[in-house]
Structure formats: C-alpha cells, structure tokens
N, C-alpha and C. Protein backbone atom coordinates (compact mmCIF):
# COMPACT_ATOMS: atom_id res chain seq x y z
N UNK A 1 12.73 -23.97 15.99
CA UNK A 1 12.66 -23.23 14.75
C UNK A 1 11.28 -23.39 14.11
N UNK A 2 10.79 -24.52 14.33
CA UNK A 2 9.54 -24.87 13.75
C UNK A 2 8.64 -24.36 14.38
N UNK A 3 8.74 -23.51 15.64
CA UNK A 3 7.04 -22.82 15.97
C UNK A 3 7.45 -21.48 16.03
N UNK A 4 8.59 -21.19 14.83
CA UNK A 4 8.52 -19.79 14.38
C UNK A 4 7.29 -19.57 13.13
N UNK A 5 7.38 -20.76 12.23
CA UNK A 5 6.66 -20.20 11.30
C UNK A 5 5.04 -20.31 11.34
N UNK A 6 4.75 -19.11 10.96
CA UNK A 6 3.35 -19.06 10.84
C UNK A 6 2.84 -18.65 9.41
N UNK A 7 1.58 -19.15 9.60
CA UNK A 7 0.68 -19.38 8.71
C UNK A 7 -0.41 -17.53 8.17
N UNK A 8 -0.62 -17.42 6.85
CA UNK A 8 -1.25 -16.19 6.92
C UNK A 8 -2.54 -16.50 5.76
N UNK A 9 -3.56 -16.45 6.34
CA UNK A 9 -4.44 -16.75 4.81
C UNK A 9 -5.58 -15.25 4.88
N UNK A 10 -5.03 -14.90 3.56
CA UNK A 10 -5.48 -13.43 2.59
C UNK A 10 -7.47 -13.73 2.28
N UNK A 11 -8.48 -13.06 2.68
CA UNK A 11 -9.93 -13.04 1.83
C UNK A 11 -9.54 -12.33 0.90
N UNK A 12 -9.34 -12.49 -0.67
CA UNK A 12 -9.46 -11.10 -1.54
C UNK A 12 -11.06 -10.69 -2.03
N UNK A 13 -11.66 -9.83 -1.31
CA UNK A 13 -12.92 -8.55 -1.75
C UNK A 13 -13.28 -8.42 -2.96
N UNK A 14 -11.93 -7.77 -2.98
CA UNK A 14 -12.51 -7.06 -4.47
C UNK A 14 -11.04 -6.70 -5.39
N UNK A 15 -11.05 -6.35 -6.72
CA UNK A 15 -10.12 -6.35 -7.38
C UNK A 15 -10.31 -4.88 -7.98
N UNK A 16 -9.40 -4.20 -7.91
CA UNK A 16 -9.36 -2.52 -8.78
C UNK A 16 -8.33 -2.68 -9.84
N UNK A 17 -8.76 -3.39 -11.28
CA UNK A 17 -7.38 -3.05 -12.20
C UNK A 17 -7.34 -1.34 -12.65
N UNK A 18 -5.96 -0.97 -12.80
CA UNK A 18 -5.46 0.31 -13.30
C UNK A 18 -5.38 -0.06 -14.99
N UNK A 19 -5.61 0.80 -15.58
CA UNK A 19 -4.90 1.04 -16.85
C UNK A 19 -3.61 1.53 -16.82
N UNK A 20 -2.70 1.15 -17.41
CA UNK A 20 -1.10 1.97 -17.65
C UNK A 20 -1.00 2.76 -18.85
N UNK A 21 -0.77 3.81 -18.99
CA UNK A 21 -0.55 4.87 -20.06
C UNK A 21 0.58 4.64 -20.32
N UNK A 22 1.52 4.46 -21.70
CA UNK A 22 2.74 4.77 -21.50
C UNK A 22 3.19 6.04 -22.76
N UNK A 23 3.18 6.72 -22.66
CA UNK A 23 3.59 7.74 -23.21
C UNK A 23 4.80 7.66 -23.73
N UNK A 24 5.96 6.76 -23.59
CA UNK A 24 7.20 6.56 -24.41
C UNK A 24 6.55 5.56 -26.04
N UNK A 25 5.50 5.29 -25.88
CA UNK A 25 5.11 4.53 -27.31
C UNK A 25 4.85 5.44 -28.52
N UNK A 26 5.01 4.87 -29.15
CA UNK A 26 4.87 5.81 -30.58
C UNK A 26 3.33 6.23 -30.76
N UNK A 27 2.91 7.30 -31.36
CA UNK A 27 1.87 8.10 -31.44
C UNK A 27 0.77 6.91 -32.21
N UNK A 28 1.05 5.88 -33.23
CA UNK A 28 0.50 5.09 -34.36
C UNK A 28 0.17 4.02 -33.21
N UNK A 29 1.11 3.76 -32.42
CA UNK A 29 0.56 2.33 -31.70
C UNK A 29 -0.45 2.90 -30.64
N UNK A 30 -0.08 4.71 -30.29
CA UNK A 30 -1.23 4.45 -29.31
C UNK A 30 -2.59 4.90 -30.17
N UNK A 31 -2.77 5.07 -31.12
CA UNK A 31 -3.95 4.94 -31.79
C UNK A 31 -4.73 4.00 -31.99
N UNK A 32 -3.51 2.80 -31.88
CA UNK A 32 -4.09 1.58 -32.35
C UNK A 32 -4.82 1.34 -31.11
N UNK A 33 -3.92 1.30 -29.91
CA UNK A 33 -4.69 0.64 -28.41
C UNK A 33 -5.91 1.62 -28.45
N UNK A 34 -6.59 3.07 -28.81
CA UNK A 34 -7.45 3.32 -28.78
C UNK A 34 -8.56 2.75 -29.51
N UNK A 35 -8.22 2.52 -30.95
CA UNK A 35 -9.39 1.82 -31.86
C UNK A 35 -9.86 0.47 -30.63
N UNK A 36 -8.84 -0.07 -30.33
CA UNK A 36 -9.33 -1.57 -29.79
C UNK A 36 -10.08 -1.52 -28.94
N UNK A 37 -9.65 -0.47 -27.58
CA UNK A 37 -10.26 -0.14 -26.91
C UNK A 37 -11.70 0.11 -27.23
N UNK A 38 -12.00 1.32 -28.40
CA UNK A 38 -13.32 1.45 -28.90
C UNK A 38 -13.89 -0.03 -29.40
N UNK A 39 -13.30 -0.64 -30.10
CA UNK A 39 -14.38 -1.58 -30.77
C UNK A 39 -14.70 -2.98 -28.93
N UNK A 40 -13.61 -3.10 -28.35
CA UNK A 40 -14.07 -3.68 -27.38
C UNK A 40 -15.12 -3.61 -26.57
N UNK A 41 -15.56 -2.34 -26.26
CA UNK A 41 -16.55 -1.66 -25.86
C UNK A 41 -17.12 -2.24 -23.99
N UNK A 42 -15.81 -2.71 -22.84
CA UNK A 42 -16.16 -2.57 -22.10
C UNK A 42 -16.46 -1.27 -21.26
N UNK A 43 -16.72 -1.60 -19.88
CA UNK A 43 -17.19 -0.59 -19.22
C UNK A 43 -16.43 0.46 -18.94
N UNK A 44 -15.31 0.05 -18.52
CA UNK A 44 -14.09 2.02 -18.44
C UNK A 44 -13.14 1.87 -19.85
N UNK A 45 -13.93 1.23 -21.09
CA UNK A 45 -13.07 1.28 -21.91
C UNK A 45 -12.85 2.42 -22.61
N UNK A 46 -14.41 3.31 -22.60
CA UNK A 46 -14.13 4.32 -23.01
C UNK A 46 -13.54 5.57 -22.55
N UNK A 47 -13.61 5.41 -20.95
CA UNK A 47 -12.77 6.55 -20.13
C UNK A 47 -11.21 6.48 -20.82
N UNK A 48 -11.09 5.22 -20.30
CA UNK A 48 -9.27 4.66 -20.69
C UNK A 48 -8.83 5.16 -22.19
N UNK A 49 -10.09 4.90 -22.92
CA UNK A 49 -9.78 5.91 -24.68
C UNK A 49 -9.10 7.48 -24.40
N UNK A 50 -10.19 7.88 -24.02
CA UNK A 50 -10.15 9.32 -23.85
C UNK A 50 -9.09 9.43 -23.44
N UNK A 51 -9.06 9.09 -22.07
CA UNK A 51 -7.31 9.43 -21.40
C UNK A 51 -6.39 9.35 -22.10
N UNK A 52 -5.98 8.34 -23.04
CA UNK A 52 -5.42 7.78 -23.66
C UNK A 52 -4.85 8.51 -25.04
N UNK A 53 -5.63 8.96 -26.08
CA UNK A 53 -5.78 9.90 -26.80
C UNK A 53 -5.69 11.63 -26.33
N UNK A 54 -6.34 12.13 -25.12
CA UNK A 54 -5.78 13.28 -24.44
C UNK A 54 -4.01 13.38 -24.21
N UNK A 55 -3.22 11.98 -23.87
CA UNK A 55 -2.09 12.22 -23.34
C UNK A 55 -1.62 12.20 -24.77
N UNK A 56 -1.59 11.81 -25.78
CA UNK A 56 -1.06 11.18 -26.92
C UNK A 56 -1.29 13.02 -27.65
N UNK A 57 -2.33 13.17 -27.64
CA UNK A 57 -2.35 14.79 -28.44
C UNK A 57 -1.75 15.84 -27.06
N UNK A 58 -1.37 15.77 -26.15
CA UNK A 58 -0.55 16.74 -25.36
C UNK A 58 0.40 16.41 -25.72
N UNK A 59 1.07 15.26 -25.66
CA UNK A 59 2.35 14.87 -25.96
C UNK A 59 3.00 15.70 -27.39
N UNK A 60 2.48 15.18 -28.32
CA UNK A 60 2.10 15.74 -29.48
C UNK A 60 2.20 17.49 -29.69
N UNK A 61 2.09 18.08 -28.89
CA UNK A 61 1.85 19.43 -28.90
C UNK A 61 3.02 20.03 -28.11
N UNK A 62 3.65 19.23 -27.06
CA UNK A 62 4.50 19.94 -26.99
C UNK A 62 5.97 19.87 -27.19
C-alpha cells in the first residue's frame, strides 16, 4: 500500500487575481467599493471601477 503513494510538488509562476462583481449587492454598497477602489489607486483598480459602476448603472436601467 505504501508504494502507492506518491509525492507531487507544484512551481507556482505567476498569480492572475480576478475581481468578482456581484450584482445582487445593493446599488449604495457598490458605490462604496468604487470610491475605495478610487482612493486606493492600484494598478487595475481603476479598470475594476469602471466595470464596476458600468454593471451597477445597467443594472439600474433595466
């Protein structure tokens, strides 16, 4: 049984975090995650705004 198990060791490269949109949140909180976003001011923070505020005023509209 014992020279079933084997051994597996992972290099991790590189890391891709996603942003999650959630569109079931209320219109006020996702304003808020936008301000923060703005005053944080990393590098896809401002893409992630935009997106963010685009889904929130579609939502909104229809």
């Amino acid at each position: 049984m014992l020279s079933a198990i084997r051994g597996l060791r992972i290099a991790i490269t590189e890391v891709r975090p996603k942003f999650k949109y959630d569109d079931k949140r209320e219109a006020a909180l996702q304003s808020a995650v936008a301000e923060r976003l703005a005053g944080r001011g990393r590098p896809r923070d401002g893409g992630a705004r935009v997106q963010l505020l685009r889904r929130r005023d579609a939502r909104a509209d229809s």
